[in-house]
N, C-alpha and C. Protein backbone atom coordinates (compact mmCIF):
# COMPACT_ATOMS: atom_id res chain seq x y z
N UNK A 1 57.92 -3.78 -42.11
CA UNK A 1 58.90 -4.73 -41.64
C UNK A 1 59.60 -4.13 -40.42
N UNK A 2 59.94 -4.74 -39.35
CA UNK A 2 59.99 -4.26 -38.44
C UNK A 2 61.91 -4.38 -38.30
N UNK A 3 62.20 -3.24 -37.75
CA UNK A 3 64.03 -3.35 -37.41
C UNK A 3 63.83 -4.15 -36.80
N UNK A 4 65.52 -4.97 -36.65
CA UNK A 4 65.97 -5.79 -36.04
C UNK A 4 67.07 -4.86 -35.48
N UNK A 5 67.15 -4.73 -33.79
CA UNK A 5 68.22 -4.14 -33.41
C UNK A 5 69.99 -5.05 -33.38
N UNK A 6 70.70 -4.27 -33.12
CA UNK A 6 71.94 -4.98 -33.89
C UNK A 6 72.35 -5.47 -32.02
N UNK A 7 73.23 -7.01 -31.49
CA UNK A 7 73.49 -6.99 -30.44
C UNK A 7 74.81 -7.38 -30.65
N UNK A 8 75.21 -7.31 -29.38
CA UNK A 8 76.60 -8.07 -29.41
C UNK A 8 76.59 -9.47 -27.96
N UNK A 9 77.30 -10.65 -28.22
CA UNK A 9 77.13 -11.55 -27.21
C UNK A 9 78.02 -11.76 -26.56
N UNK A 10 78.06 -11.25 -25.65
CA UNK A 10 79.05 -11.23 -24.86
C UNK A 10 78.83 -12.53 -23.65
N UNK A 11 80.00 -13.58 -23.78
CA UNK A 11 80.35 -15.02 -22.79
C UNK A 11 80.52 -14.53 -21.67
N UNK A 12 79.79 -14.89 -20.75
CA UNK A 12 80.27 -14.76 -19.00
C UNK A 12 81.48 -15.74 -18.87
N UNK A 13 82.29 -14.68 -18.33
CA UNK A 13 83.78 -15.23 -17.29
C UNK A 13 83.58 -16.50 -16.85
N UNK A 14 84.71 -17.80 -17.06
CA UNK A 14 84.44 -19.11 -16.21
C UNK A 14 85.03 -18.88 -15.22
N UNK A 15 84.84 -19.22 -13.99
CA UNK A 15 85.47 -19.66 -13.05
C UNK A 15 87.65 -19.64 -13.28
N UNK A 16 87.46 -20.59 -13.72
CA UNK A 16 89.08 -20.84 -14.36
C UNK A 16 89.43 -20.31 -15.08
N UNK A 17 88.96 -19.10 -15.63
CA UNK A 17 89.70 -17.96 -16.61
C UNK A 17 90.32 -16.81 -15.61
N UNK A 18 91.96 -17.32 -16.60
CA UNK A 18 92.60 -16.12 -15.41
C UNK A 18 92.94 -14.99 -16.10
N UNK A 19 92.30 -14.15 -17.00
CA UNK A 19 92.55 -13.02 -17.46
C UNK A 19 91.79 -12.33 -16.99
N UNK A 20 92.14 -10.74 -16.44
CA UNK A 20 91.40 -10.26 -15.59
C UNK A 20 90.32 -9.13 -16.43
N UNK A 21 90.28 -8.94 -17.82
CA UNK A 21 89.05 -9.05 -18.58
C UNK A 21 88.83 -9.58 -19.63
N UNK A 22 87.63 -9.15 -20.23
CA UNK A 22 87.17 -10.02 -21.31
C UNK A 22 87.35 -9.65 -22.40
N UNK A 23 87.31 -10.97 -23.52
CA UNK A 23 88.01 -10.72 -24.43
C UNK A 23 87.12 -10.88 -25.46
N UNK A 24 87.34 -10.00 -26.64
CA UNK A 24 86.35 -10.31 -27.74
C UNK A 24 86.95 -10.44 -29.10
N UNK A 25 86.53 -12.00 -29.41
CA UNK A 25 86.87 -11.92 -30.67
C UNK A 25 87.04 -11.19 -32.22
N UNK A 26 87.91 -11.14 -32.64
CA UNK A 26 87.64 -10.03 -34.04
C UNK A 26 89.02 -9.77 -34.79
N UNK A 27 88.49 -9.94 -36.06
CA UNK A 27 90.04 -10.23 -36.70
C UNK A 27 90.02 -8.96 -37.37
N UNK A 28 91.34 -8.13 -37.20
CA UNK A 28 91.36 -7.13 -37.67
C UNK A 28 92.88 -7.13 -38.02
N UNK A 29 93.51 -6.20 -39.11
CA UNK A 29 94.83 -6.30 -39.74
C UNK A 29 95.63 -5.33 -38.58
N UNK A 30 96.99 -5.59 -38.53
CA UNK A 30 97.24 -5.01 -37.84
C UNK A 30 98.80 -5.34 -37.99
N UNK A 31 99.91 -4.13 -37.66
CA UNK A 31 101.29 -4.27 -37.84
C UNK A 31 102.10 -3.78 -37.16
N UNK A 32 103.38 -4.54 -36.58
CA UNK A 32 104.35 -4.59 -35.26
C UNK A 32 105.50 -3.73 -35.85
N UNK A 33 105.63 -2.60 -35.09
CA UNK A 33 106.98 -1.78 -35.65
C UNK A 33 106.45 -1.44 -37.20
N UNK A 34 107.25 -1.40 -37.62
CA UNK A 34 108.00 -0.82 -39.11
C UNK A 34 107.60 -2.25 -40.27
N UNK A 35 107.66 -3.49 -39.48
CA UNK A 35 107.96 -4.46 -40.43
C UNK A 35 106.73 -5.53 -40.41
N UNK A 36 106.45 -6.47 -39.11
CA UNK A 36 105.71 -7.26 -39.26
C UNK A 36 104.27 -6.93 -39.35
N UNK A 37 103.65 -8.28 -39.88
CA UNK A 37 102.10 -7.61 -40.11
C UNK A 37 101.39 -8.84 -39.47
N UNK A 38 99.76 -8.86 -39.21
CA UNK A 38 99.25 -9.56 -38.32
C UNK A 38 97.82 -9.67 -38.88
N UNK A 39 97.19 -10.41 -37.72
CA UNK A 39 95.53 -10.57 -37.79
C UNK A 39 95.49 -10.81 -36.54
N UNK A 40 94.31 -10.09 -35.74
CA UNK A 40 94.07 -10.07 -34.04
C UNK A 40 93.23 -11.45 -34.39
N UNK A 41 93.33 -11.91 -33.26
CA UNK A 41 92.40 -12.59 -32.71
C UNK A 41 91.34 -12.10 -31.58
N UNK A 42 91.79 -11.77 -30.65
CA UNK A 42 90.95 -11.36 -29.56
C UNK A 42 91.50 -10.17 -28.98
N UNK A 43 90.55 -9.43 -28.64
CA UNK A 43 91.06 -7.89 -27.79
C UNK A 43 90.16 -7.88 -26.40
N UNK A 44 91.01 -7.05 -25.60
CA UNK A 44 90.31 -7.07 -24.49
C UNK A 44 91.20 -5.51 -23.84
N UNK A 45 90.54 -4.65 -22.89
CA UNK A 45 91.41 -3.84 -22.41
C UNK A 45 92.20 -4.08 -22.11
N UNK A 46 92.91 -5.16 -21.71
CA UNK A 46 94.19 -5.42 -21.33
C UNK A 46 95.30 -5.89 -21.94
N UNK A 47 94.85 -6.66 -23.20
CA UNK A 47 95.38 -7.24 -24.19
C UNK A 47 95.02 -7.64 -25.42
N UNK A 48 96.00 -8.25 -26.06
CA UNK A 48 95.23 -8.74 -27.39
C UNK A 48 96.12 -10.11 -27.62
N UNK A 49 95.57 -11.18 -28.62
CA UNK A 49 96.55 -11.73 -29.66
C UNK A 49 96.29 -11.63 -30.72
N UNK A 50 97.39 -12.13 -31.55
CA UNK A 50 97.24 -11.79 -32.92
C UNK A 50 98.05 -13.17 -33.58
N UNK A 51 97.62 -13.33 -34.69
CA UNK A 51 98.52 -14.42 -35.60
C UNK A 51 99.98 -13.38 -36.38
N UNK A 52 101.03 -14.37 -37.20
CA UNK A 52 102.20 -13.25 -37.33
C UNK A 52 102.65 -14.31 -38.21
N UNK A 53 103.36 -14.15 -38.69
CA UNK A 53 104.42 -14.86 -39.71
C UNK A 53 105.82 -15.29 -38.89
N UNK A 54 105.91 -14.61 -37.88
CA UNK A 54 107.14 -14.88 -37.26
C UNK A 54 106.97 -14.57 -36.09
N UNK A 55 107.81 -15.02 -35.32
CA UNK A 55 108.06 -15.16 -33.95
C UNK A 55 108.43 -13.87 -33.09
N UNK A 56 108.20 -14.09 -31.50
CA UNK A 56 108.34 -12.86 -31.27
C UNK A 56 108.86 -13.22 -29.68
N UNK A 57 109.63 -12.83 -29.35
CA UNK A 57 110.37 -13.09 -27.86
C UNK A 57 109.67 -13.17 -26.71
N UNK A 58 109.21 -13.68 -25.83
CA UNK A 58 108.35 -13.30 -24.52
C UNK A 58 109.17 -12.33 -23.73
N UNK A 59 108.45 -11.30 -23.26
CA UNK A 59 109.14 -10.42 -22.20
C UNK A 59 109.73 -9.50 -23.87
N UNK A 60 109.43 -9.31 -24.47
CA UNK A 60 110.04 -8.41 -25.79
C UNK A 60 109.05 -6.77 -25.82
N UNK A 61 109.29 -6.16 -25.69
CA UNK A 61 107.85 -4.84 -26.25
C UNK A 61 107.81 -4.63 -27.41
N UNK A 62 106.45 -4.34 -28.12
CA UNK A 62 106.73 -4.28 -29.33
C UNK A 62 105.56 -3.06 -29.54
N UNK A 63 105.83 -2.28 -30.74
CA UNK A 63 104.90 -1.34 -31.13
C UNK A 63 104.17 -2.18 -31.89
N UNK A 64 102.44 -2.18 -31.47
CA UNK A 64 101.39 -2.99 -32.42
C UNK A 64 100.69 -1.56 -32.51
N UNK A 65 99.99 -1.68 -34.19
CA UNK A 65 99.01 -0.87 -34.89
C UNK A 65 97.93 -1.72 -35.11
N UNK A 66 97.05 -1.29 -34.68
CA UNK A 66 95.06 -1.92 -34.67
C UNK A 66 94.26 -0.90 -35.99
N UNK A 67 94.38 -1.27 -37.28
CA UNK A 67 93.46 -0.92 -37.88
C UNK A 67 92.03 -1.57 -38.00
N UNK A 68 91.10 0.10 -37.45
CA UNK A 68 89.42 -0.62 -37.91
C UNK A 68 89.72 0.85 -38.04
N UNK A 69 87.81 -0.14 -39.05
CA UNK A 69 87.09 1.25 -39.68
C UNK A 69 85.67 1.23 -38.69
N UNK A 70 85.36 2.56 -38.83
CA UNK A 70 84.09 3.26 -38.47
C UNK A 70 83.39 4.03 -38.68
N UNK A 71 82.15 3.67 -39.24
CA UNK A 71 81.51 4.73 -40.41
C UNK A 71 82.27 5.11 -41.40
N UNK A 72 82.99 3.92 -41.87
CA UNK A 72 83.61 3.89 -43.33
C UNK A 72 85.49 5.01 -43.06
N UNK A 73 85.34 5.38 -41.95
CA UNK A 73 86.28 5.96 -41.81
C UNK A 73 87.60 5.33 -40.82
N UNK A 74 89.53 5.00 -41.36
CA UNK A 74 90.23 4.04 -40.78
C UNK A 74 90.57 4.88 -39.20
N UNK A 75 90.34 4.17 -38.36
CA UNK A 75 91.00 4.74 -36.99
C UNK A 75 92.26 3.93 -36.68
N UNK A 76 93.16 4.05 -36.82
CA UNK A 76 94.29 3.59 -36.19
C UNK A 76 94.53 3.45 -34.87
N UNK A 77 94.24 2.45 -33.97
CA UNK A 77 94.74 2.20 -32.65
C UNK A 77 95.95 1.60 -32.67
N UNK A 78 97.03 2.77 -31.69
CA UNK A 78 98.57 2.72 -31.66
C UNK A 78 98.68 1.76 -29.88
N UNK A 79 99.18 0.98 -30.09
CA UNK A 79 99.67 0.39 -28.89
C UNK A 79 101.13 0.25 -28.49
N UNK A 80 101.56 -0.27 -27.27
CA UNK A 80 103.04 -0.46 -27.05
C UNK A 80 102.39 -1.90 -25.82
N UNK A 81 102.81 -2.66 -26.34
CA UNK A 81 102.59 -3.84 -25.55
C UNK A 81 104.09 -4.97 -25.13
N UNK A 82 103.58 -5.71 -23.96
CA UNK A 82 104.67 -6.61 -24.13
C UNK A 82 104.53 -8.29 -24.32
N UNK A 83 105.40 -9.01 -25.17
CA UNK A 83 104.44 -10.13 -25.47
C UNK A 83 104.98 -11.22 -24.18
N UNK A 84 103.62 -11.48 -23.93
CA UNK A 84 104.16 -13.10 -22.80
C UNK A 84 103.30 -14.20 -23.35
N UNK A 85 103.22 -14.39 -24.47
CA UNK A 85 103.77 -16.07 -25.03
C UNK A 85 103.37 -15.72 -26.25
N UNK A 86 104.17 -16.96 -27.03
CA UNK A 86 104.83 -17.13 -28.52
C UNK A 86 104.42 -18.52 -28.79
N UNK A 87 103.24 -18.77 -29.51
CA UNK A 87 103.02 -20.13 -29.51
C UNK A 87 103.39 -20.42 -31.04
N UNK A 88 103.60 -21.68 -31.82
CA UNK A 88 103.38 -22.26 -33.23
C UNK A 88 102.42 -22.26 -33.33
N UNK A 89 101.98 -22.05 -34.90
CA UNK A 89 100.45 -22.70 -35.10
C UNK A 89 100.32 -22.34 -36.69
N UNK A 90 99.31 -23.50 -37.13
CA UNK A 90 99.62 -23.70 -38.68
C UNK A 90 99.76 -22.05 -39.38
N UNK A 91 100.74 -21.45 -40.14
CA UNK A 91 101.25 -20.62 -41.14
C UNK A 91 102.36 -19.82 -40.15
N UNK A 92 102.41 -19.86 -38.98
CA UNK A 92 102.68 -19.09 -38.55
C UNK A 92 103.12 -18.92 -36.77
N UNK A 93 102.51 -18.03 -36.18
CA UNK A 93 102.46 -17.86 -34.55
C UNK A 93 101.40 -17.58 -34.26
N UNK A 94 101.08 -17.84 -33.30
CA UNK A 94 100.09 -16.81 -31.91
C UNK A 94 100.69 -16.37 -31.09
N UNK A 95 100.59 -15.04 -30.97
CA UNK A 95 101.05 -14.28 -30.44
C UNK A 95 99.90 -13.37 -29.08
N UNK A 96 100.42 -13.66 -27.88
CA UNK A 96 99.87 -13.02 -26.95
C UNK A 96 100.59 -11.69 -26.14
N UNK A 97 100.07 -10.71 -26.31
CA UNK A 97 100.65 -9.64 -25.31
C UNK A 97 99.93 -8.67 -24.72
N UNK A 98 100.02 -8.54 -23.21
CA UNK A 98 99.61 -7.31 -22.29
C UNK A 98 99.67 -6.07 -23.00
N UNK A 99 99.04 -5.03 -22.79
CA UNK A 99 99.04 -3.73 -23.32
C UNK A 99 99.33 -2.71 -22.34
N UNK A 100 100.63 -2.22 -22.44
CA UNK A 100 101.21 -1.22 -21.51
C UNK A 100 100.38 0.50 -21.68
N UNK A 101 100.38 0.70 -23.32
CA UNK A 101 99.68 1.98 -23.27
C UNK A 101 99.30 1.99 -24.97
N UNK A 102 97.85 3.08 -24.98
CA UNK A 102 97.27 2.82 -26.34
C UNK A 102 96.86 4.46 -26.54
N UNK A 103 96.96 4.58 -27.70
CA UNK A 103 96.16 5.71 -27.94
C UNK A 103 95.17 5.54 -29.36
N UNK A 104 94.34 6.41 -29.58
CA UNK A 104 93.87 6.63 -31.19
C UNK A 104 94.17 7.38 -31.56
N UNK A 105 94.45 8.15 -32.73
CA UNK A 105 94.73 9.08 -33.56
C UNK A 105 93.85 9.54 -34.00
């Protein structure tokens, strides 16, 4: 039986997309400060959003934590981002913010 190699699909940029990279979907848990907790939606080097239970100020910075695993092992990606927009949406928010600086642990 022959492998199947594993790919990833990555969408070419439209024209009218004004984020200056690309973004890839993927829901991963993740928590703001001390208190709130999340699910990403999309990451990209420059940013991310995430869903939230609550609201979050535009122009606000907030400490976001990116948990994934890899090879079964959790890497914590630490961010400090700032959010520019706060949308409604059923349970909750969408939450969009630029990423000022990241590290892994």
């Amino acid at each position: 039986m022959a492998m199947v190699e594993p790919r990833v699909v990555v969408p070419l940029r439209r024209r009218q997309e004004k984020r200056g990279a690309e973004r890839f979907e993927m829901e991963l848990p993740l928590t703001v400060g001390n208190a709130g907790a999340g699910t990403t939606r999309d990451l990209s080097v420059s940013g991310l959003s995430f869903t939230s239970r609550q609201p979050y100020v535009v122009g606000e910075e907030i400490d976001v934590t990116v948990e994934y695993l890899l090879d079964g092992h959790n890497f914590p990606l630490r961010c400090r981002a700032t959010v520019v927009r706060c949308d409604a949406s059923p349970g909750g928010f969408t939450i969009g913010a630029k990423l000022n600086t990241a590290f892994v642990e």
